[in-house]
N, C-alpha and C. Protein backbone atom coordinates (compact mmCIF):
# COMPACT_ATOMS: atom_id res chain seq x y z
N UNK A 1 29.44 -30.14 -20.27
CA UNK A 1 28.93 -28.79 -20.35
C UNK A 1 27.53 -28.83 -20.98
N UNK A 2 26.72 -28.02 -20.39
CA UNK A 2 25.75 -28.27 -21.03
C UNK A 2 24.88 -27.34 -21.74
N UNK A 3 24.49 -27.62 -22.43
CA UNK A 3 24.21 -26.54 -23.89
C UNK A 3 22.79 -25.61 -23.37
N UNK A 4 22.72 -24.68 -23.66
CA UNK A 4 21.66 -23.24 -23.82
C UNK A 4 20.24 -23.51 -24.48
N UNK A 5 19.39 -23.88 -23.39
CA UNK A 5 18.26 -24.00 -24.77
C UNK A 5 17.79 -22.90 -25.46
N UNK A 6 17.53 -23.20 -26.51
CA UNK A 6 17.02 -22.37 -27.72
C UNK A 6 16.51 -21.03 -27.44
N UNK A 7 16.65 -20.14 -27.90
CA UNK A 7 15.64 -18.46 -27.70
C UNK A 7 13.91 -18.90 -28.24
N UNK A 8 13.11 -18.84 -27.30
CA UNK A 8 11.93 -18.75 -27.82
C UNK A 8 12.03 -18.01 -28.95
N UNK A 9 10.59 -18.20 -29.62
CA UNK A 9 10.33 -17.67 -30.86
C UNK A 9 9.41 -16.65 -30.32
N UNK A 10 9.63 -15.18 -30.86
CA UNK A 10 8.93 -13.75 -31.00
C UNK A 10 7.86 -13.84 -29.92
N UNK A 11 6.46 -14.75 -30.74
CA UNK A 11 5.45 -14.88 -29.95
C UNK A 11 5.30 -15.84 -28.65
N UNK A 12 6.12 -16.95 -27.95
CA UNK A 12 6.40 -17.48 -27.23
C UNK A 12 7.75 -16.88 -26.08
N UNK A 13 7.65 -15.56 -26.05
CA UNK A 13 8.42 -14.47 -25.22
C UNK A 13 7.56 -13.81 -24.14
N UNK A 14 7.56 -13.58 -23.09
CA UNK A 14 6.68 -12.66 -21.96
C UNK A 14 7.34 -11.30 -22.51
N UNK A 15 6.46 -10.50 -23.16
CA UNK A 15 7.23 -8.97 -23.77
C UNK A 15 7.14 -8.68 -22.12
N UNK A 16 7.75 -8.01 -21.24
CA UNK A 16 7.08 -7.52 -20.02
C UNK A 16 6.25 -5.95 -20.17
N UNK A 17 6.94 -5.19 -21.11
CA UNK A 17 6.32 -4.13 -21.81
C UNK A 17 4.55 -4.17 -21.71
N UNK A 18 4.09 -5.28 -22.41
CA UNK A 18 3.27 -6.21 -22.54
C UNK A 18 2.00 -6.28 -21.98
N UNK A 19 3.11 -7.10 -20.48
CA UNK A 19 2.62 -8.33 -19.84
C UNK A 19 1.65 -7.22 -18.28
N UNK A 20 0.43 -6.81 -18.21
CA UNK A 20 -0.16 -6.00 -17.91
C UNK A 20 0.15 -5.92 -15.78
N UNK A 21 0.24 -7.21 -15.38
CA UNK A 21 0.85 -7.36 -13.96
C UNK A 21 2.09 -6.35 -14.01
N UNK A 22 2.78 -6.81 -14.38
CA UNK A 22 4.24 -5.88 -14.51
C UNK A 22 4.09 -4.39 -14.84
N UNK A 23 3.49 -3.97 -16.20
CA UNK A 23 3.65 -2.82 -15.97
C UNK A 23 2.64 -1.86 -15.33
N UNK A 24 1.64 -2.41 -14.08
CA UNK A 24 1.10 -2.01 -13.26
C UNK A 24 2.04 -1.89 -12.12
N UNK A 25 2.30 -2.83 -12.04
CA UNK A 25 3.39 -2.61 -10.71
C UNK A 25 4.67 -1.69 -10.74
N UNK A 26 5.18 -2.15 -11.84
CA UNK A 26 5.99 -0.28 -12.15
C UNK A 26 5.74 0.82 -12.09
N UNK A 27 4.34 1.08 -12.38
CA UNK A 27 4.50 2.52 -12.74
C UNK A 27 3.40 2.78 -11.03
N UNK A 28 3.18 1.31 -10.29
CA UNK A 28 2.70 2.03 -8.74
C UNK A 28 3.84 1.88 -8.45
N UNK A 29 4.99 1.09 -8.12
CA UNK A 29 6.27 1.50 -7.85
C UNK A 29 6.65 2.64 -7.76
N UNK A 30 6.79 3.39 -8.73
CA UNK A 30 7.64 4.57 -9.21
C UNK A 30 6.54 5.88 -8.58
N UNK A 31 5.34 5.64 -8.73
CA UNK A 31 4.22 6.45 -7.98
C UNK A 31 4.48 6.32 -6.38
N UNK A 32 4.51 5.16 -5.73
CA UNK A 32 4.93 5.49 -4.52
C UNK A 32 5.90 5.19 -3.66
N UNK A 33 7.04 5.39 -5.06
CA UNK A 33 8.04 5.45 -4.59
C UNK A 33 8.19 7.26 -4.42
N UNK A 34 7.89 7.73 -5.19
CA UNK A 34 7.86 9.19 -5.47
C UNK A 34 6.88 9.67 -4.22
N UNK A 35 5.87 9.04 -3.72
CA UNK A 35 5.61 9.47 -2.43
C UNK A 35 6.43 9.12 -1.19
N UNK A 36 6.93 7.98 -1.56
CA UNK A 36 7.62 7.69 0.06
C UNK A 36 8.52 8.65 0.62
N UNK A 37 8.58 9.76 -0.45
CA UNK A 37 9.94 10.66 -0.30
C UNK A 37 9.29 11.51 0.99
N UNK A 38 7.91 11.97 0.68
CA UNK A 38 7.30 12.83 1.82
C UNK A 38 7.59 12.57 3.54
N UNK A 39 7.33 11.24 3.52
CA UNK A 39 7.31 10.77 5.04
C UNK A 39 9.28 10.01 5.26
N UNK A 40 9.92 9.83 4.32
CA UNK A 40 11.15 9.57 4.33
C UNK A 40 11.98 10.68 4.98
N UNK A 41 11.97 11.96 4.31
CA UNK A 41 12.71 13.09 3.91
C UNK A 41 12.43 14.19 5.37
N UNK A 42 12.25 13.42 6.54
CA UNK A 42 11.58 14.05 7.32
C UNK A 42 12.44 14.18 8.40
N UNK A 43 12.71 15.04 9.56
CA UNK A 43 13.31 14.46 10.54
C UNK A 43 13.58 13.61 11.38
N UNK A 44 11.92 13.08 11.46
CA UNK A 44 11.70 12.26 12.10
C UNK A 44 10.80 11.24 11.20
N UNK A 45 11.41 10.14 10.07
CA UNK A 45 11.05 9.62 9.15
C UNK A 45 10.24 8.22 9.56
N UNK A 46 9.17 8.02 8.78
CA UNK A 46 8.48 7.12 9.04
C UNK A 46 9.26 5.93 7.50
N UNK A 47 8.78 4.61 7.63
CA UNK A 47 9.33 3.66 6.71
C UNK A 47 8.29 3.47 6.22
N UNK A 48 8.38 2.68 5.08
CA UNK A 48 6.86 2.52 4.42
C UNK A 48 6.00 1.90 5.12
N UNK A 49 6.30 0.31 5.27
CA UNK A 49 5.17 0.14 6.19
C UNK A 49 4.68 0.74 7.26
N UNK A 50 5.32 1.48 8.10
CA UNK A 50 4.82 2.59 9.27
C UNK A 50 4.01 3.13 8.18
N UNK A 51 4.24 4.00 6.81
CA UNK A 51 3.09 4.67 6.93
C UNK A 51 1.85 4.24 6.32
N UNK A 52 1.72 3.10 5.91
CA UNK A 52 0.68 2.30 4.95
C UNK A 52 -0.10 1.81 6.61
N UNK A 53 0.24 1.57 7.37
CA UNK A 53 -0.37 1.50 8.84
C UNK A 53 -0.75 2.65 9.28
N UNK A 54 -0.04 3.64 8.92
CA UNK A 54 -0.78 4.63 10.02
C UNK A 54 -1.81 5.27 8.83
N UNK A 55 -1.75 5.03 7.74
CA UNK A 55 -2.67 5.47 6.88
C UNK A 55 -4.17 4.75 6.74
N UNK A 56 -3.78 3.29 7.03
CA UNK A 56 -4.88 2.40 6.94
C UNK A 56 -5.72 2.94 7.94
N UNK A 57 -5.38 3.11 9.35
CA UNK A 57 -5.73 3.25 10.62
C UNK A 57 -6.65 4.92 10.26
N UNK A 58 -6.15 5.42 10.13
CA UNK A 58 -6.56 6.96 9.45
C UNK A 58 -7.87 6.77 8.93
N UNK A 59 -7.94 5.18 7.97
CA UNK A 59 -8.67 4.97 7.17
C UNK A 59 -10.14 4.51 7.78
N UNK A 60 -9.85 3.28 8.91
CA UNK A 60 -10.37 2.69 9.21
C UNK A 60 -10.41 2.29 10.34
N UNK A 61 -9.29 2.85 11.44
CA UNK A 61 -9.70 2.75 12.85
C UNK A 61 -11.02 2.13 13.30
N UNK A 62 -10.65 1.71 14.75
CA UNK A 62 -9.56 0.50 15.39
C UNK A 62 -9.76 -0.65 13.86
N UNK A 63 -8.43 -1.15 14.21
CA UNK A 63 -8.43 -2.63 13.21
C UNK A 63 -7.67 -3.31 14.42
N UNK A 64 -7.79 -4.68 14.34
CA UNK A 64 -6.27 -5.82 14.22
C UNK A 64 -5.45 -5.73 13.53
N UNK A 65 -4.22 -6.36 14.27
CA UNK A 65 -3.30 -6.26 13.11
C UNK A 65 -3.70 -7.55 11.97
N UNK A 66 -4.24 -8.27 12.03
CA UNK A 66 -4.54 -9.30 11.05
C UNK A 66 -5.47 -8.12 9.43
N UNK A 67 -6.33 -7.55 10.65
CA UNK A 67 -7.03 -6.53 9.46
C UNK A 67 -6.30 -6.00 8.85
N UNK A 68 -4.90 -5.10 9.76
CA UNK A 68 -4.42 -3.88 8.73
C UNK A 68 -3.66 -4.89 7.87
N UNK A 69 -3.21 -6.22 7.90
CA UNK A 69 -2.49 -7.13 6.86
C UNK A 69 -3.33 -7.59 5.83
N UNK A 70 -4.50 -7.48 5.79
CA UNK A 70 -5.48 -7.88 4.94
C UNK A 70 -5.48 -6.21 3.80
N UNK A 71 -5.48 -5.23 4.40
CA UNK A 71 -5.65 -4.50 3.80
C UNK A 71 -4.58 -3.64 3.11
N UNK A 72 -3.58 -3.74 3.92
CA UNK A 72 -2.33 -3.26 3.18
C UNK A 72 -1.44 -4.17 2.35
N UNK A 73 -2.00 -5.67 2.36
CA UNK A 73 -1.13 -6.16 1.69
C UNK A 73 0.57 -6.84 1.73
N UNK A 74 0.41 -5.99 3.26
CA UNK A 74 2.02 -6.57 3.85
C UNK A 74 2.15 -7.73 4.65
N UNK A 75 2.93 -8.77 4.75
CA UNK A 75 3.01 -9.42 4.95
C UNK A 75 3.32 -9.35 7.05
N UNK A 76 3.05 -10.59 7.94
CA UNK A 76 2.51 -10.08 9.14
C UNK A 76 3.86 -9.77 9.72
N UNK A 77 4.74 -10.39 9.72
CA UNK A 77 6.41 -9.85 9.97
C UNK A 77 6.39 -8.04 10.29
N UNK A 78 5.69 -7.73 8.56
CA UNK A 78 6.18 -6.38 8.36
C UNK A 78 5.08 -5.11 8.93
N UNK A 79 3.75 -6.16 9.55
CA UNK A 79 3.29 -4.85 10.30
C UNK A 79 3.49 -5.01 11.44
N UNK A 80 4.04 -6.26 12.15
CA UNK A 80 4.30 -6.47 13.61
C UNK A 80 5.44 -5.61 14.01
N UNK A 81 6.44 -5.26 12.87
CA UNK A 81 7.37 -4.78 12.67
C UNK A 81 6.69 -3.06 13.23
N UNK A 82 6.23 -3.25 12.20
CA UNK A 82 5.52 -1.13 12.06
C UNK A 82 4.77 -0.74 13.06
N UNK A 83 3.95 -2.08 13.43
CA UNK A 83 2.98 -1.95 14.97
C UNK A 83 3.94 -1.65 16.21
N UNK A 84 5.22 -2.26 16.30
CA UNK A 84 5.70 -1.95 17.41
C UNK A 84 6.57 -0.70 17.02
N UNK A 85 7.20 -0.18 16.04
CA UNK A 85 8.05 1.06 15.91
C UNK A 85 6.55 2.05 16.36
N UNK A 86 5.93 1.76 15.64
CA UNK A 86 4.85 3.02 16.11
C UNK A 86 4.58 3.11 17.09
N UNK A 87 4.12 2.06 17.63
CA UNK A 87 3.40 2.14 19.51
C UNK A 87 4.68 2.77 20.19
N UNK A 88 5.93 2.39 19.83
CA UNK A 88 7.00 3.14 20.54
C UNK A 88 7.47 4.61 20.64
N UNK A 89 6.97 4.86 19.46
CA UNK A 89 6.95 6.44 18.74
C UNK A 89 5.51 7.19 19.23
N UNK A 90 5.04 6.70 19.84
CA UNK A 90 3.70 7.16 20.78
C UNK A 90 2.47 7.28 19.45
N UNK A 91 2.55 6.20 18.18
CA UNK A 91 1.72 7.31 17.38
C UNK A 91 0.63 6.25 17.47
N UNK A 92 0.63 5.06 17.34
CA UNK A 92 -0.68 4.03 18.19
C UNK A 92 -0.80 3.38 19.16
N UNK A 93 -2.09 2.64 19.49
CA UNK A 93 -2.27 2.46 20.74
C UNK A 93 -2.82 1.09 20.54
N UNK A 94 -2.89 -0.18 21.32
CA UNK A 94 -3.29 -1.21 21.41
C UNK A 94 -4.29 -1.50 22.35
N UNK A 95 -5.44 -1.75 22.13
CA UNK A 95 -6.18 -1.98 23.62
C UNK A 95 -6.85 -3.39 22.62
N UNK A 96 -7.72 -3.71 24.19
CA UNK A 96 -8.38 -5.13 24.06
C UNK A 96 -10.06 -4.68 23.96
N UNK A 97 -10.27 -4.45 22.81
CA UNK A 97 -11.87 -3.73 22.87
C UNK A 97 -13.12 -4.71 22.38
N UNK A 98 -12.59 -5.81 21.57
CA UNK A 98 -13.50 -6.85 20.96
C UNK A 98 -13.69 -8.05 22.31
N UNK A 99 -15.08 -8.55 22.01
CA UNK A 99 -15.22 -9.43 22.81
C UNK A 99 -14.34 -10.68 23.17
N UNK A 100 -13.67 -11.32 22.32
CA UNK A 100 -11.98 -11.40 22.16
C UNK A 100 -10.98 -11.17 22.66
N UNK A 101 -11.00 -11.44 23.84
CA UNK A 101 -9.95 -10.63 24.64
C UNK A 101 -8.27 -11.13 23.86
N UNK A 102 -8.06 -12.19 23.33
CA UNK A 102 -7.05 -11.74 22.41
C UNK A 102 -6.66 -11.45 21.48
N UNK A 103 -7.62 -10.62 21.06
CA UNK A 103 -7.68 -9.66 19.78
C UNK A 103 -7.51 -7.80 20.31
N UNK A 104 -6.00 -7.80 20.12
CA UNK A 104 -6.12 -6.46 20.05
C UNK A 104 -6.14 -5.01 19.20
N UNK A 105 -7.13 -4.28 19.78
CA UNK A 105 -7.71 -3.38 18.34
C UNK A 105 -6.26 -2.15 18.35
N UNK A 106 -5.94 -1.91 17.29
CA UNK A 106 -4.84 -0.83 16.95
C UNK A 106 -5.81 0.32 16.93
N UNK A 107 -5.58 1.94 17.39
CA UNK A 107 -5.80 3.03 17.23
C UNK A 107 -4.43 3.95 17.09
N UNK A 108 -5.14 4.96 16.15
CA UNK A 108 -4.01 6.18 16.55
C UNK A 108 -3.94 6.95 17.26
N UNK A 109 -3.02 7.56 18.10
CA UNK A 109 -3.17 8.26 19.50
C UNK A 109 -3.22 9.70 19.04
N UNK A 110 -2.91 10.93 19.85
CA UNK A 110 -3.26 12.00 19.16
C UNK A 110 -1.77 12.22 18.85
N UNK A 111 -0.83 11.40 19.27
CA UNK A 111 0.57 12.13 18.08
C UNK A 111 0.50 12.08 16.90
N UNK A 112 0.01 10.43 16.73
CA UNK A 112 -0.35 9.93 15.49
C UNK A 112 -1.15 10.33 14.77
N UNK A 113 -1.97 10.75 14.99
CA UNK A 113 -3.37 11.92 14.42
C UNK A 113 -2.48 13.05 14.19
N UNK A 114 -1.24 13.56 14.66
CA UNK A 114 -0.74 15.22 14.01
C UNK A 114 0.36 14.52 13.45
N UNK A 115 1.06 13.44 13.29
CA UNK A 115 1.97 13.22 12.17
C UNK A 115 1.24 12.96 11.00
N UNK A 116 0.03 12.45 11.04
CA UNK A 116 -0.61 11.58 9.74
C UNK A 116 -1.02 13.22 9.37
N UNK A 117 -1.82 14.20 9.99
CA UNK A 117 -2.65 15.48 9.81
C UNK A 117 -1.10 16.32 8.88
N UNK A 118 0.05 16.35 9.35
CA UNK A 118 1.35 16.69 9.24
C UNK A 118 1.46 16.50 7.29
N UNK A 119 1.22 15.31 7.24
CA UNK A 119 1.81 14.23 5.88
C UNK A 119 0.86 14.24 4.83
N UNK A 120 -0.47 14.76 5.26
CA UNK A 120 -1.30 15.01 4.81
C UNK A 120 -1.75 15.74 3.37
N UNK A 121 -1.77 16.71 3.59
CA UNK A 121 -1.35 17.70 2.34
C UNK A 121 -0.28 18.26 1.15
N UNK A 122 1.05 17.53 1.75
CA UNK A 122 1.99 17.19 0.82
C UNK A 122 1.84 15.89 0.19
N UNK A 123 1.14 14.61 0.81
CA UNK A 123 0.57 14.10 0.07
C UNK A 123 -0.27 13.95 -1.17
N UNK A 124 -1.17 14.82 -0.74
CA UNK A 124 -2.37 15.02 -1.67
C UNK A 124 -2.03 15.78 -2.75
N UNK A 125 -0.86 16.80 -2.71
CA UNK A 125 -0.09 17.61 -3.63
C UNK A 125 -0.35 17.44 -4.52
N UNK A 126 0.99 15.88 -4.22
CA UNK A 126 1.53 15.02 -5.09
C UNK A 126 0.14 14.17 -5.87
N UNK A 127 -0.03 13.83 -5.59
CA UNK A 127 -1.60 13.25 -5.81
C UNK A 127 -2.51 13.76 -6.81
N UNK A 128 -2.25 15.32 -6.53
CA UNK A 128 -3.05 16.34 -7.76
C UNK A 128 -2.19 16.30 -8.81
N UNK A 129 -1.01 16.51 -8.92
CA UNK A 129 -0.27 16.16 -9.96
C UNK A 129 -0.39 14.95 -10.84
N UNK A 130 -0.41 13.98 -10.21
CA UNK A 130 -0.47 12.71 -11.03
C UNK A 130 -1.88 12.85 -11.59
N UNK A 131 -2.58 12.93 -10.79
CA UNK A 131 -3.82 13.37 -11.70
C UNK A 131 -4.39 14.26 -12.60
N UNK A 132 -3.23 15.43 -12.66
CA UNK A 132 -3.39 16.34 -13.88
C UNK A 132 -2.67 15.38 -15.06
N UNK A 133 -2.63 14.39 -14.90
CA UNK A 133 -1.53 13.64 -16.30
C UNK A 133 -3.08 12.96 -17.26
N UNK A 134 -4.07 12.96 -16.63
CA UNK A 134 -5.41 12.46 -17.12
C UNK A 134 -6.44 13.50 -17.21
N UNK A 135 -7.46 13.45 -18.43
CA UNK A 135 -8.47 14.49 -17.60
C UNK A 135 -9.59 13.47 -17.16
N UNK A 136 -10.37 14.49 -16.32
CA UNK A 136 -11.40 13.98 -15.47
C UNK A 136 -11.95 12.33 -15.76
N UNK A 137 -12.57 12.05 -16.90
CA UNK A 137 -13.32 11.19 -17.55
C UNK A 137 -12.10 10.23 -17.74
N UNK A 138 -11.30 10.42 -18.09
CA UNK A 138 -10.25 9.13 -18.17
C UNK A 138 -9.69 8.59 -16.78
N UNK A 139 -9.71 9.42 -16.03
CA UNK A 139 -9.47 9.07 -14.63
C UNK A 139 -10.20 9.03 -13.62
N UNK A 140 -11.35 8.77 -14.49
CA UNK A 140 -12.94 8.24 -13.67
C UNK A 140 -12.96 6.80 -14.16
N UNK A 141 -12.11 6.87 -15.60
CA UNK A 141 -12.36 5.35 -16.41
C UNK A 141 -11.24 4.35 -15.79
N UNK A 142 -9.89 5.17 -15.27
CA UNK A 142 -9.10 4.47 -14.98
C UNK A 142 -9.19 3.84 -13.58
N UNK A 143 -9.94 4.43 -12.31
CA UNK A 143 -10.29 4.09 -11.12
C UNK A 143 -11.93 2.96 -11.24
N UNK A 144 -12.74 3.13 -12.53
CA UNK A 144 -13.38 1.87 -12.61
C UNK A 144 -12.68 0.54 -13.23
N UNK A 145 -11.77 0.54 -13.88
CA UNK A 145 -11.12 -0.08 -14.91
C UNK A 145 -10.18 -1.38 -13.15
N UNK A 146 -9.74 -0.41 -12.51
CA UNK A 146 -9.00 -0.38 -11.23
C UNK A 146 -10.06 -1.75 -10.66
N UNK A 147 -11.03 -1.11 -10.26
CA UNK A 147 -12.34 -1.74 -9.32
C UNK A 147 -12.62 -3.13 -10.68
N UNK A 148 -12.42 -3.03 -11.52
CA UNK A 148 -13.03 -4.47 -12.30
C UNK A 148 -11.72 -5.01 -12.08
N UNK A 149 -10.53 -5.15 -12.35
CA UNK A 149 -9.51 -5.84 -12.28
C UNK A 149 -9.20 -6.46 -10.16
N UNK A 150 -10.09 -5.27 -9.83
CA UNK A 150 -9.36 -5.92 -7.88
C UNK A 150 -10.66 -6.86 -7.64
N UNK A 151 -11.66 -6.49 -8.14
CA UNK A 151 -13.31 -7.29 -8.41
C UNK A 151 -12.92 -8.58 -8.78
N UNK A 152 -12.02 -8.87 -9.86
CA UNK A 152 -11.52 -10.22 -10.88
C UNK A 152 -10.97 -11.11 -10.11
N UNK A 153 -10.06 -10.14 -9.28
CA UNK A 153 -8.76 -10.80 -8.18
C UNK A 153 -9.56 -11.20 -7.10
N UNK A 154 -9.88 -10.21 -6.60
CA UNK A 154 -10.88 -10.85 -5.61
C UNK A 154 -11.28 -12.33 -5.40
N UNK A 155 -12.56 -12.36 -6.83
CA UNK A 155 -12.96 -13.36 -6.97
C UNK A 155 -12.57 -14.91 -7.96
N UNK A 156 -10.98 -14.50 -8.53
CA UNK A 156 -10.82 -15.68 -8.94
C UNK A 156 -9.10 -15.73 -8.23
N UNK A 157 -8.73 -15.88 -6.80
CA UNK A 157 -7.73 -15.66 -6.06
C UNK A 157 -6.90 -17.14 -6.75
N UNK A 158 -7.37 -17.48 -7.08
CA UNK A 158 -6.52 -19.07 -6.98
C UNK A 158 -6.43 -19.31 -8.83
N UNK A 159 -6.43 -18.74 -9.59
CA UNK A 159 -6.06 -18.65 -11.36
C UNK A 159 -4.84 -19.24 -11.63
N UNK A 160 -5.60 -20.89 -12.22
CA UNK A 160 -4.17 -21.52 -12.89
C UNK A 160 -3.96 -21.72 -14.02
């Protein structure tokens, strides 16, 4: 049988409380988890990645799907996944527009333009709320604070 090693000592503990990765990711967790309810709660419900795609696209039309994975962060499984529920749901469109002929550019069609137009403003609601939890100047400090830490990541991707 073999024995339990020791409890670190106090300061040799990850508090996660703390530990600043973690409780960033909680409290965007719980932020959009509290949005996913909008496009969930719907009749015709979109999944998250559907809507982090159809939002990107909103954003930045036409992309690749390599782009919208660069930018949303999801892994390519999970927008190949969302690329085809959507194209099926009539809300984007695939054409071959880059010199590249196998590169195809994603758009949103005009369903997709009145579900995203739809999701829109109950979004942003929610959005004003979280932002009444700050005033102005702190949540000017907290969206630069934002930009130096994705600036950091950015540029030191590989931190051992």
């Amino acid at each position: 049988m073999s024995r339990r090693p020791p409890r670190p000592s106090h300061d040799d503990v990850l508090w996660l409380n703390d530990y600043l990765p973690y409780r960033l990711a909680v409290v965007a967790t719980r932020m959009l988890r509290e949005a996913s309810q909008v496009y969930k709660r719907r009749p015709d419900p979109l999944t998250t990645p559907q809507w982090r795609v159809l939002a990107i696209l909103a954003n930045f039309e036409p992309l690749a799907a390599t782009e919208i994975g660069r930018i949303s962060m999801l892994d390519k499984v999970a927008i190949s996944r969302a690329l085809a529920q959507l194209q099926r749901r009539g809300f984007v469109a695939r054409r071959k527009i880059r010199d590249d002929r196998r590169v195809l550019d994603v758009t949103l069609t005009a369903s997709g333009w009145r579900y995203y137009n739809d999701l829109v403003p109950q979004i942003k609601r929610q959005e004003q709320a979280l932002r009444q939890v700050l005033d102005p100047s702190d949540l000017k400090r907290l969206f630069d604070m934002l930009e130096q830490f994705d600036q950091f990541q950015r540029s030191n991707s590989c931190i051992r």
